[in-house]
Protein backbone atom coordinates (compact mmCIF):
# COMPACT_ATOMS: atom_id res chain seq x y z
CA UNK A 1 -155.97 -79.85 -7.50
CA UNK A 2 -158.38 -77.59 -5.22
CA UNK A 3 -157.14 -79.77 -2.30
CA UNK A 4 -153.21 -78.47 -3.14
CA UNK A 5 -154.12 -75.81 -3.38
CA UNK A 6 -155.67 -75.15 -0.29
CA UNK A 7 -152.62 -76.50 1.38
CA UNK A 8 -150.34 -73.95 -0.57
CA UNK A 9 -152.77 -70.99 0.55
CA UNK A 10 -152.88 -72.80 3.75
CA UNK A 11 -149.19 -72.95 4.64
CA UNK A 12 -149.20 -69.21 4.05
CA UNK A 13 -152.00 -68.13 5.79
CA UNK A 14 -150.16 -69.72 8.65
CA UNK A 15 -146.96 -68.67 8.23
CA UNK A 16 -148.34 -64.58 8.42
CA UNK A 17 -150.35 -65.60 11.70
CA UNK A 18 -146.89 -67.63 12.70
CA UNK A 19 -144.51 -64.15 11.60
CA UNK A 20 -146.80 -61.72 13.48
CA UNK A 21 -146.40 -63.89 16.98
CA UNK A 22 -142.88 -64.13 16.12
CA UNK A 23 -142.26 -60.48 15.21
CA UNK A 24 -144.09 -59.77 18.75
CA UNK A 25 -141.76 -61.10 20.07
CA UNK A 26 -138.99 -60.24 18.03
CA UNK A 27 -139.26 -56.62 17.75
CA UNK A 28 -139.95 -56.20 22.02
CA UNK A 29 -137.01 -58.32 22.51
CA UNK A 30 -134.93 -55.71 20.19
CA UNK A 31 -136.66 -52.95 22.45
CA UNK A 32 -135.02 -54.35 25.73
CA UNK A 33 -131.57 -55.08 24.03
CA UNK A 34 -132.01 -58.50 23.92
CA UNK A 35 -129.71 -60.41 21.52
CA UNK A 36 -131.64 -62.04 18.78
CA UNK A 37 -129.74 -65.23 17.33
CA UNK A 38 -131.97 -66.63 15.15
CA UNK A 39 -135.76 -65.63 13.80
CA UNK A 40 -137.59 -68.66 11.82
CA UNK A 41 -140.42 -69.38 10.16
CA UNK A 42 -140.60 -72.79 10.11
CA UNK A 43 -138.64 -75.43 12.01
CA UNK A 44 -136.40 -78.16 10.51
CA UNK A 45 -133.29 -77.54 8.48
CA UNK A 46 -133.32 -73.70 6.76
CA UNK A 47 -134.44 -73.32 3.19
CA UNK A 48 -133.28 -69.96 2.84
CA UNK A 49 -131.04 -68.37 5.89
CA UNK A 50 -129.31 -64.75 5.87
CA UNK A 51 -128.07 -62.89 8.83
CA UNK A 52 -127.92 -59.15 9.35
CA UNK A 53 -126.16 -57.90 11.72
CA UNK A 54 -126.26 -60.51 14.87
CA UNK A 55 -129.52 -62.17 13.57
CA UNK A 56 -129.56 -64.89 10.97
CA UNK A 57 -133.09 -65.18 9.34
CA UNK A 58 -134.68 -68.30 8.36
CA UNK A 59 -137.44 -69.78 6.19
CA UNK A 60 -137.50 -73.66 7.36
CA UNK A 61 -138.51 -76.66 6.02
CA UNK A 62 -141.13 -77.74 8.28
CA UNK A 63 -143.95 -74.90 8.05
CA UNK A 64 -145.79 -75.53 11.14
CA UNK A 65 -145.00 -72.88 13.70
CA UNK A 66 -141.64 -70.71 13.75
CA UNK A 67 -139.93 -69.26 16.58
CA UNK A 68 -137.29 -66.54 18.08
CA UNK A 69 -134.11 -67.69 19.23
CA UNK A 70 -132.39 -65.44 21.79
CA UNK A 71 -129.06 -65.48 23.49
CA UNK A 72 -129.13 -67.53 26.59
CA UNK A 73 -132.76 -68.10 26.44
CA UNK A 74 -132.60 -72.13 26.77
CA UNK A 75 -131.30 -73.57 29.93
CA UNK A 76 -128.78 -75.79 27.75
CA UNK A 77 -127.39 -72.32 25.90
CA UNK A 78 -123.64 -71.52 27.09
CA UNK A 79 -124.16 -68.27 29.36
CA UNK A 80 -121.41 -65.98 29.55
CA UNK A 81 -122.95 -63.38 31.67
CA UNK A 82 -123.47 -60.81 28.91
CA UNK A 83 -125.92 -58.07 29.31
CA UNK A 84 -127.66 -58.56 26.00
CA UNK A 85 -128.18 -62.16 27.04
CA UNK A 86 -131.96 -62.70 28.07
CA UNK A 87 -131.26 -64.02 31.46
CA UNK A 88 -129.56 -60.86 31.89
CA UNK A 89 -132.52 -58.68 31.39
CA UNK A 90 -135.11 -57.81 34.58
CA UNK A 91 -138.04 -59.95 35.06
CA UNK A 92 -140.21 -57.34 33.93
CA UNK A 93 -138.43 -56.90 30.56
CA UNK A 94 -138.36 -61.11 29.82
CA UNK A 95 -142.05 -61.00 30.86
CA UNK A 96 -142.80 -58.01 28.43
CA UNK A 97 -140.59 -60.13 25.78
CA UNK A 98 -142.90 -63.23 26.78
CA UNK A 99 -146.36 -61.73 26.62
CA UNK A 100 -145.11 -59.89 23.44
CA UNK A 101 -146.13 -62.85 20.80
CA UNK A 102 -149.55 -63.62 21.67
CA UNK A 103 -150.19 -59.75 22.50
CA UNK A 104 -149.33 -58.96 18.60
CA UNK A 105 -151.44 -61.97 17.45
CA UNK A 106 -154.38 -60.20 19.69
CA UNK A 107 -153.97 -56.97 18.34
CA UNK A 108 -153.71 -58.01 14.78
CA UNK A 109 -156.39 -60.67 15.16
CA UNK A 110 -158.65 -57.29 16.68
CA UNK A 111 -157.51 -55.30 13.44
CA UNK A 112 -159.01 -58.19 10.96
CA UNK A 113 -162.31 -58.50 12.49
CA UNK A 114 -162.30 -54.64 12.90
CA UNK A 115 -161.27 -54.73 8.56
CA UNK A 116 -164.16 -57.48 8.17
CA UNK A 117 -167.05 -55.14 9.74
CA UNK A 118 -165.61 -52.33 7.73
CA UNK A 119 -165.61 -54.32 4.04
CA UNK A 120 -168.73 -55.98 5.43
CA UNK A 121 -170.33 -58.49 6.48
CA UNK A 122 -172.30 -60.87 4.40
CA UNK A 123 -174.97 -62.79 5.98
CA UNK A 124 -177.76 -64.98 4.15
CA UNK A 125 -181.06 -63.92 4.57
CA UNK A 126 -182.78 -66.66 6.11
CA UNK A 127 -180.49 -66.49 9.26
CA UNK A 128 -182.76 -63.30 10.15
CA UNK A 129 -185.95 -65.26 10.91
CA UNK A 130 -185.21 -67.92 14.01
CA UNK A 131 -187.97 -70.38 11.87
CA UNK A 132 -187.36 -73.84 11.82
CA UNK A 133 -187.98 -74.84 7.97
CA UNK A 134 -186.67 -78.55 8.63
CA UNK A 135 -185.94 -81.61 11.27
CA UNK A 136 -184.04 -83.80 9.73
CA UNK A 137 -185.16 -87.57 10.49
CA UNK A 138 -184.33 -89.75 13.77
CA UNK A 139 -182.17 -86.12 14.82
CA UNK A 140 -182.23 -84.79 18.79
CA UNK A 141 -185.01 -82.41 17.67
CA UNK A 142 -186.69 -85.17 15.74
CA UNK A 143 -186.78 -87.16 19.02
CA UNK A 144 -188.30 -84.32 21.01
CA UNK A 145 -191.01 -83.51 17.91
CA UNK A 146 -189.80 -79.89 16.68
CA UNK A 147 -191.54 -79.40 13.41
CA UNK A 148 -190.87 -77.47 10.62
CA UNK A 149 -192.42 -74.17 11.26
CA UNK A 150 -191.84 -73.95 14.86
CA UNK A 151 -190.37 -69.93 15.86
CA UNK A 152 -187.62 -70.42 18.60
CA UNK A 153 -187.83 -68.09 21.51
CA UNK A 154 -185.22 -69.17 23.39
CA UNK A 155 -182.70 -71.70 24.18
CA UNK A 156 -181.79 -72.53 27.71
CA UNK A 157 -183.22 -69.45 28.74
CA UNK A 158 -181.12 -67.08 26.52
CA UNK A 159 -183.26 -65.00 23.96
CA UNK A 160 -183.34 -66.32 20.36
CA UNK A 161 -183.71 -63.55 17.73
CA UNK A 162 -181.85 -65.23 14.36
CA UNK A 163 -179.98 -68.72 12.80
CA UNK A 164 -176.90 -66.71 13.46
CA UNK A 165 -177.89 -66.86 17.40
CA UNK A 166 -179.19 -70.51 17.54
CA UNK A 167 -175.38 -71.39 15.93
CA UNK A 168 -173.73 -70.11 18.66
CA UNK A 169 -175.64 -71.70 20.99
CA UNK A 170 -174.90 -74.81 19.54
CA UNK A 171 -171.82 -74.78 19.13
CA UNK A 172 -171.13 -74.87 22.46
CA UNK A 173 -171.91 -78.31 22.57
CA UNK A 174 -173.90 -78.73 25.67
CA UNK A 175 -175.49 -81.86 26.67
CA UNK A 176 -178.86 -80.78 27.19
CA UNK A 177 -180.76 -77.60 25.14
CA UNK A 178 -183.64 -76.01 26.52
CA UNK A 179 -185.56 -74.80 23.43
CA UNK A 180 -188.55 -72.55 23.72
CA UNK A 181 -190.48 -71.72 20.52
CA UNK A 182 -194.11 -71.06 19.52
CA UNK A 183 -196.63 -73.18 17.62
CA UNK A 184 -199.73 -71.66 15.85
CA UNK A 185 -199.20 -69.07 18.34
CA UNK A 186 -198.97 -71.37 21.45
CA UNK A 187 -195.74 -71.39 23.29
CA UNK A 188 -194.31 -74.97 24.24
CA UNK A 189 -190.93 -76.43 25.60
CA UNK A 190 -188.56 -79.33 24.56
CA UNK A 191 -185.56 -80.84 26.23
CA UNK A 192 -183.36 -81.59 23.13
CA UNK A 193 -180.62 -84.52 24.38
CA UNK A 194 -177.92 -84.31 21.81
CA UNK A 195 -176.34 -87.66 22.92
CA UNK A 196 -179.88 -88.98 21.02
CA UNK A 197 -178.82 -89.66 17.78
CA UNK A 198 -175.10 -89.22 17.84
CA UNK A 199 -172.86 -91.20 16.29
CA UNK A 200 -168.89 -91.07 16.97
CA UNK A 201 -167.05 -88.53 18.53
CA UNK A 202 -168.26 -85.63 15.81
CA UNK A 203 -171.89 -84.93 16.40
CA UNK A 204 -173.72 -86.24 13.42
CA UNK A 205 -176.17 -83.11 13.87
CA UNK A 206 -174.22 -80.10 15.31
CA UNK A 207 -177.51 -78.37 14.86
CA UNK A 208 -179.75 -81.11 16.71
CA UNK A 209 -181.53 -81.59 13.39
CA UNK A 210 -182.60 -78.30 12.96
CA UNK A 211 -182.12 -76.40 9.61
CA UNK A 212 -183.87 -72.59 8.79
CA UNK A 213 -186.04 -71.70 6.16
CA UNK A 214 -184.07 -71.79 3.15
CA UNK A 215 -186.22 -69.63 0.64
CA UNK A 216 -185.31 -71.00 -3.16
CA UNK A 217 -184.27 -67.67 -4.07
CA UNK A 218 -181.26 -67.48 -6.26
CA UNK A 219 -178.58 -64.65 -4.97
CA UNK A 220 -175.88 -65.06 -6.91
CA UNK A 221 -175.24 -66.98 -10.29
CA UNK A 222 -171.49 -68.08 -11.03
CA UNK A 223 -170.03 -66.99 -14.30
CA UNK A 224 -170.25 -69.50 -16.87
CA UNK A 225 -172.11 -72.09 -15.34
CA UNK A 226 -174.89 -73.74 -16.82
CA UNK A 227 -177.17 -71.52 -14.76
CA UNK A 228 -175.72 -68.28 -16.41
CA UNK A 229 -176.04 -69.51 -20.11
CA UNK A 230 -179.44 -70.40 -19.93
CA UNK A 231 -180.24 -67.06 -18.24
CA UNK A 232 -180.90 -67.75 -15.18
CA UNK A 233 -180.70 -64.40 -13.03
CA UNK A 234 -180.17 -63.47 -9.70
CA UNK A 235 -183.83 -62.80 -7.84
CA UNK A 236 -185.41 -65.88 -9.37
CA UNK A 237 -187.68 -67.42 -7.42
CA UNK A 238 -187.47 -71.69 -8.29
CA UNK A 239 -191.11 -72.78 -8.07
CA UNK A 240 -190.38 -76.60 -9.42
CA UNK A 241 -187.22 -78.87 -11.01
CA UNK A 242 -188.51 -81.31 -13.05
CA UNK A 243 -192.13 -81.29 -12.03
CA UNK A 244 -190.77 -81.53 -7.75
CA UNK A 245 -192.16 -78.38 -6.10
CA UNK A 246 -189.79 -76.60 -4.35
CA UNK A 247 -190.18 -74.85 -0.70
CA UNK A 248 -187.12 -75.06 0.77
CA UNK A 249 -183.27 -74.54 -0.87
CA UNK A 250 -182.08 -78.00 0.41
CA UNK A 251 -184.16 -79.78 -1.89
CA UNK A 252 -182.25 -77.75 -5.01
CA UNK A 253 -178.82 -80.01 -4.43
CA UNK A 254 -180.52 -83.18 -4.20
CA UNK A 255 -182.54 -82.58 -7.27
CA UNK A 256 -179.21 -81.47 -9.45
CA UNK A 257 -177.17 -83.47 -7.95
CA UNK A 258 -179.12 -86.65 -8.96
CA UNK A 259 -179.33 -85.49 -12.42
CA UNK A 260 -179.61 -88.28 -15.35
CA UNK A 261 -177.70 -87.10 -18.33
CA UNK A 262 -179.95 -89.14 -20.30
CA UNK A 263 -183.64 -88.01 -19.54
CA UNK A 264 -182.31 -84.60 -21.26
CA UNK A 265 -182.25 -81.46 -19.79
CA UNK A 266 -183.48 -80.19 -16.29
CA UNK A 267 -186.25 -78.17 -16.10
CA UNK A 268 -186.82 -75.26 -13.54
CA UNK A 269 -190.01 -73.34 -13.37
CA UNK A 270 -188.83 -69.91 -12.07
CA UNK A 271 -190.92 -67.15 -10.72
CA UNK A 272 -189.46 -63.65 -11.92
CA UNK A 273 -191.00 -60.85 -10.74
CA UNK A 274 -194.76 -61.23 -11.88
CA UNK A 275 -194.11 -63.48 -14.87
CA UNK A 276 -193.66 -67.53 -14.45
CA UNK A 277 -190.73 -68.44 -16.54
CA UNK A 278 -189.39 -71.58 -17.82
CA UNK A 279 -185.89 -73.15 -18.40
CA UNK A 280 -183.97 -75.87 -19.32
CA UNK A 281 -180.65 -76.56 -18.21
CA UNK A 282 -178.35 -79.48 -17.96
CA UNK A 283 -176.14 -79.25 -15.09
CA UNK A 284 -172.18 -79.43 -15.08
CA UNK A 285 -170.35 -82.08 -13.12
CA UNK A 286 -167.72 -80.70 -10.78
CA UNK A 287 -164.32 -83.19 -10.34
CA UNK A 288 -164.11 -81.31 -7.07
CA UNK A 289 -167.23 -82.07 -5.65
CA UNK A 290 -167.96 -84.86 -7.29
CA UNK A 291 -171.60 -83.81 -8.08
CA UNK A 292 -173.52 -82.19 -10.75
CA UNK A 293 -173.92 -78.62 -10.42
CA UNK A 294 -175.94 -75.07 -11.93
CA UNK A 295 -174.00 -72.67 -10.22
CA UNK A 296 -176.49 -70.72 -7.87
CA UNK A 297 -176.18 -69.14 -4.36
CA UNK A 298 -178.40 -68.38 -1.90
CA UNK A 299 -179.97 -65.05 -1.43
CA UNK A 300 -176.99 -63.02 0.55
CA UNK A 301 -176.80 -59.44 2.09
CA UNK A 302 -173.71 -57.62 3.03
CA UNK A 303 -174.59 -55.01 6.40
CA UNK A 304 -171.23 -52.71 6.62
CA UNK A 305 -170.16 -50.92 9.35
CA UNK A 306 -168.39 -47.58 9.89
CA UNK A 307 -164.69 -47.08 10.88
CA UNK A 308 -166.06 -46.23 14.53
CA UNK A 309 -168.95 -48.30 14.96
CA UNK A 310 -166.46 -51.62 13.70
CA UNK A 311 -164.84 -51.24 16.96
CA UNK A 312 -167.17 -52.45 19.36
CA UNK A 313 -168.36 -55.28 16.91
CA UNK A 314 -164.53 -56.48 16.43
CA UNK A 315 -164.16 -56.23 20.26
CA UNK A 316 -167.49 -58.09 21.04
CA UNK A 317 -166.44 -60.98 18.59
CA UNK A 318 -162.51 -61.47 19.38
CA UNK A 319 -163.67 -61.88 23.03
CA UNK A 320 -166.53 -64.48 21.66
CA UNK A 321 -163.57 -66.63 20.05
CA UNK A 322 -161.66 -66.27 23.66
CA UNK A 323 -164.50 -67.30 25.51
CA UNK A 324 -165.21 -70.17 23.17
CA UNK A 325 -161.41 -71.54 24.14
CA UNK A 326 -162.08 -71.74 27.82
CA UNK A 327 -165.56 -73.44 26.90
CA UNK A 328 -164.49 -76.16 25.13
CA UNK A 329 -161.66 -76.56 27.20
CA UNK A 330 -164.31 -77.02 30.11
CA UNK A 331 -165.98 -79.57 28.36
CA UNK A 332 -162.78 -81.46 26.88
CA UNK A 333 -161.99 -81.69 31.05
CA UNK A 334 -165.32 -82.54 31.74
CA UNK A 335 -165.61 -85.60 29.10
CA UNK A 336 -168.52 -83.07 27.28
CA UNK A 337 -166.34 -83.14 23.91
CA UNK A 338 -164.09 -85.79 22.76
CA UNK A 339 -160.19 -84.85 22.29
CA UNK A 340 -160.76 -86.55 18.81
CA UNK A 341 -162.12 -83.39 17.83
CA UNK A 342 -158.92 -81.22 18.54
CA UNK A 343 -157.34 -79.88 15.64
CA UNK A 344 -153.16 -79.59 14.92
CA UNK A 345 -151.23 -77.49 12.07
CA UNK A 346 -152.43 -79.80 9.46
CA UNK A 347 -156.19 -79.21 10.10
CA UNK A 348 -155.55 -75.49 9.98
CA UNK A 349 -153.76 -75.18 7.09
CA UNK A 350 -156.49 -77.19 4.97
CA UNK A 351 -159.23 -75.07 6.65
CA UNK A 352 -157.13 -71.96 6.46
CA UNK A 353 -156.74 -72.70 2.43
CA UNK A 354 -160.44 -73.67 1.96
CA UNK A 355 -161.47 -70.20 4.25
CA UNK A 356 -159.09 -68.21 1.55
CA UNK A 357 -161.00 -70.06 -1.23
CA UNK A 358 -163.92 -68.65 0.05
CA UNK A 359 -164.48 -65.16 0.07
CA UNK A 360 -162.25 -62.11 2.10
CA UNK A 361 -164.48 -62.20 4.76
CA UNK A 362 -164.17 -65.68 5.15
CA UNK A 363 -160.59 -65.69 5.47
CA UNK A 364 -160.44 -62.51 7.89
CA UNK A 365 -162.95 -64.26 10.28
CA UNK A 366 -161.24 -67.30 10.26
CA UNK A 367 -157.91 -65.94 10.68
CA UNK A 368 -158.69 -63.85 13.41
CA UNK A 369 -159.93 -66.93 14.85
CA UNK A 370 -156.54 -68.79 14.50
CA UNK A 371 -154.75 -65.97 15.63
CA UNK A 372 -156.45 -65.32 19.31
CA UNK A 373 -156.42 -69.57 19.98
CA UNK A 374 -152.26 -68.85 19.02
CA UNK A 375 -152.85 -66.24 21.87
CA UNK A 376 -154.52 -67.75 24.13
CA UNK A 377 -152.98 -70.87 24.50
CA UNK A 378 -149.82 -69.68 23.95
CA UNK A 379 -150.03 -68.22 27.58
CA UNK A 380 -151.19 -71.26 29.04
CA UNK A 381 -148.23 -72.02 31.46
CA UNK A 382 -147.48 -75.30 29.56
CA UNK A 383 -143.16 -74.74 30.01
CA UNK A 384 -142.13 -74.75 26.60
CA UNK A 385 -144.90 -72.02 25.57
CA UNK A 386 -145.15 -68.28 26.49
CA UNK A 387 -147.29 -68.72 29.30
CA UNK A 388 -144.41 -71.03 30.78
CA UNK A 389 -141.99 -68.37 30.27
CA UNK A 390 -144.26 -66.43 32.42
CA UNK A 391 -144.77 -69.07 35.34
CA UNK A 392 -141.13 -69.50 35.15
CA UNK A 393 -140.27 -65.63 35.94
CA UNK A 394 -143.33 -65.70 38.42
CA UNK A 395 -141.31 -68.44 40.55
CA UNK A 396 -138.68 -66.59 39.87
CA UNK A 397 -139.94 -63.29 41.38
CA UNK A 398 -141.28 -65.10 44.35
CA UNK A 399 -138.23 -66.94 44.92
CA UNK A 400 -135.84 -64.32 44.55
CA UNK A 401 -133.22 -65.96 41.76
CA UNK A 402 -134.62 -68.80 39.26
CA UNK A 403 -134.90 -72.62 39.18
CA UNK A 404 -131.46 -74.39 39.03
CA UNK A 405 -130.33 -75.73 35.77
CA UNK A 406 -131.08 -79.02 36.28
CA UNK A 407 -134.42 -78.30 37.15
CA UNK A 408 -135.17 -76.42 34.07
CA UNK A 409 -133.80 -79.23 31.76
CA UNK A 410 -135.76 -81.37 33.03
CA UNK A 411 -138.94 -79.73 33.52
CA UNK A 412 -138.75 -79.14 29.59
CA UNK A 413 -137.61 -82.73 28.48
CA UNK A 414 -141.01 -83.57 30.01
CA UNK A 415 -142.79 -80.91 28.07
CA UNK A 416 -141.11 -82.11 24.67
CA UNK A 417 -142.35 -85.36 25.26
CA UNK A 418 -145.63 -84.15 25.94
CA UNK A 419 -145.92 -81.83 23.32
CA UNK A 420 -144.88 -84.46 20.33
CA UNK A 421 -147.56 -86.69 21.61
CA UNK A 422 -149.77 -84.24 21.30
CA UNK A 423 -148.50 -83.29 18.37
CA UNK A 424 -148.83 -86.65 16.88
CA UNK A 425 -152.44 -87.21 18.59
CA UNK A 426 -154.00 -84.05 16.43
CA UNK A 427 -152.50 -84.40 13.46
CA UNK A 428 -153.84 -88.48 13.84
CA UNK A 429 -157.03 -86.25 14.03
CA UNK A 430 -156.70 -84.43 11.06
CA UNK A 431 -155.56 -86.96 8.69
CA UNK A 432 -158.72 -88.81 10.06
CA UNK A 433 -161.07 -86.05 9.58
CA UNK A 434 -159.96 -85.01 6.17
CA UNK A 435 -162.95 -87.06 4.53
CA UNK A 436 -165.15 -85.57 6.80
CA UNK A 437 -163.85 -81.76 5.82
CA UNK A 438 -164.57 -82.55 2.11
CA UNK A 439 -167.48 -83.56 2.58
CA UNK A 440 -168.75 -80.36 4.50
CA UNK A 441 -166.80 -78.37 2.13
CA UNK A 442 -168.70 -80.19 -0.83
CA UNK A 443 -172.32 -79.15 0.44
């Protein structure tokens, strides 16, 4: 049921990021007197169709992209030579039409990140402290003996500060991290390998290994769970389930997840303020998750931002997520990161749905996300996208009067052909990855 449901949510989250590129384009075309046949959502054979004036809008059966259908646009449209036909226009006004989509998913992608910082931020608090509080066994850091309570410095020579920082880092997927970190004061090196312990084309441990210090601090408790009704409060401190000490969060899951219905209820000493306190609880088993659950959180924080000062931040991150594209794309050239790990429509609707299952920041981070990698490679000068629109007019320009016909039909018969294989190749991806997404989403 969750898993429908995040494909419903999904599917719309999509469609918005999908109407905003379109209107882009839509509404700049109107601008220049450009005649507008046909505005979808969706592609495939119309669901619901009505035209105003000389546009006939569409919600399509296939809700994977959309697009904007103008007069004379396609070298196989009849061209009569009219002056609201787009061939008609000046280069500069097709161009503006063009760039006009991924500018509005920029802009709009800007104006969530700028609404996240504003609503605010919530980060847990262990990502403050750059403290390793776990390797996990036979990882890259394992290898290259990190310890738990090691303080990272610095990784390949950029300053370290918080988790936040070392997951960036990361994520970039590099071959080789330099780490720098102190030990009872003394400061060493490691060269962490990350092709040392990887299995597949996903790295088993994004993260080397490495997890923070995960203080067993209860933030939030879910209404009605088991933890609620046996008064469990936000602020407890879990000392011990079932006679285990705890010291780090990760050992909470385990321990309730392996409960035994018949040894009776669990027991969790609990440190609240000065007082020790003790409880029993028997955990709830969650269909989704398909686990046994209390229904705690970690210890969170929310750091808001004013309407001024959310600027910068929302311009520092969208050009973060830009960067990243160009990154990965290095690597993908380079044979750094598999293609296998390429995502299509139906990866981003399931993640979109699971992000709006999450929380409002969640979902305004993530969709921000979507919207400048619509953007960006949107203008890559692939033909059939924007960005081939705009190499087309560029040849144009330099040429003085555009490609023949011929030419042009055949230059995007090839780029069809490429782009169903490709389209075939991620979504191949996704339906293969889907196990691994619940699984992630299930921690």
């Amino acid at each position: 049921m969750t898993f429908m449901l995040q494909i419903v949510i999904g599917i719309f989250i999509l469609g918005i990021l999908v109407l905003i590129h379109e209107a882009g384009h839509f509404l700049v075309a109107k601008a220049c007197g450009v005649r507008v046949l046909t505005f979808s959502i969706g592609f495939g054979r119309p669901l619901f169709a009505k035209t105003i004036g000389n546009t006939e809008y569409r919600i399509s059966s296939i809700p994977l992209g959309g697009y904007v259908h103008m007069a004379g646009e396609h070298p196989e449209d009849s061209h009569a030579g009219a002056e609201d036909e787009f061939t008609g226009k000046p280069v500069w006004q097709r161009a503006s039409v063009a760039i006009a989509g991924p500018l509005a998913n920029v802009i709009t992608s800007i104006m969530f990140l700028w609404i996240l910082y504003m609503v605010g931020v919530q980060t847990q608090v262990y990502q403050k402290s750059p403290i390793i509080g776990k390797v996990e066994k036979d990882s890259p850091a394992f290898i290259v003996g990190l310890e738990q309570g090691d303080s990272i410095i610095a990784i390949n020579n950029s300053p370290v500060h918080d988790w936040n920082r070392i997951k960036k880092v990361f994520s970039l997927q590099e071959e080789v991290y330099e780490i720098s970190f102190i030990r009872k004061g003394e400061k060493k090196e490691a060269a962490i390998e990350m092709s040392q312990g990887k299995k597949g084309d996903i790295p088993e441990f994004p993260l080397a290994g490495l997890e923070p210090v995960f203080p067993p601090r209860i933030g939030e408790v879910n209404e009605g769970s088991p933890a609620e009704k046996n008064g469990i409060l936000p602020g407890d401190l879990i000392l011990a389930i079932d006679n285990t000490t705890i010291n780090t969060w990760t050992q909470i899951p385990d321990l309730v997840s392996n409960y035994d219905s018949l040894l009776g209820p669990t027991q969790l000493v609990i440190m609240r303020d000065d007082s020790v306190v003790i409880i029993n609880a028997v955990p709830s088993y969650n269909a989704d998750y398909k686990r046994f659950l209390l229904g705690i959180a970690l210890e969170t924080e929310t750091v808001q931002y004013g309407v001024i000062e959310a600027i910068p931040k929302a311009l520092e991150k969208s050009w973060e997520y830009t960067t990243l594209i160009f990154d990965m794309l290095s690597k993908l050239v380079k044979r750094k990161v598999s293609p296998k790990q390429l995502a299509g429509p139906v990866g981003i609707i399931q993640m979109s749905g699971a992000a709006a299952l999450g929380s409002i920041t969640f979902l305004l981070n993530f969709m921000a996300l979507i919207g400048i990698n619509l953007a960006v490679i949107n203008l890559f000068p692939l033909i059939i996208t924007d960005g081939g629109v705009l190499f087309f007019l560029i040849i144009e320009s330099i040429r003085r009067k555009p490609l023949s016909l011929k030419t042009q039909l055949l230059l995007n018969k090839i780029a069809i052909a490429f782009f169903i294989a490709l389209f075939i190749f991620v979504t191949f991806n996704d339906i293969m990855r889907l196990p691994k997404m619940f699984q992630l989403l299930g921690k």
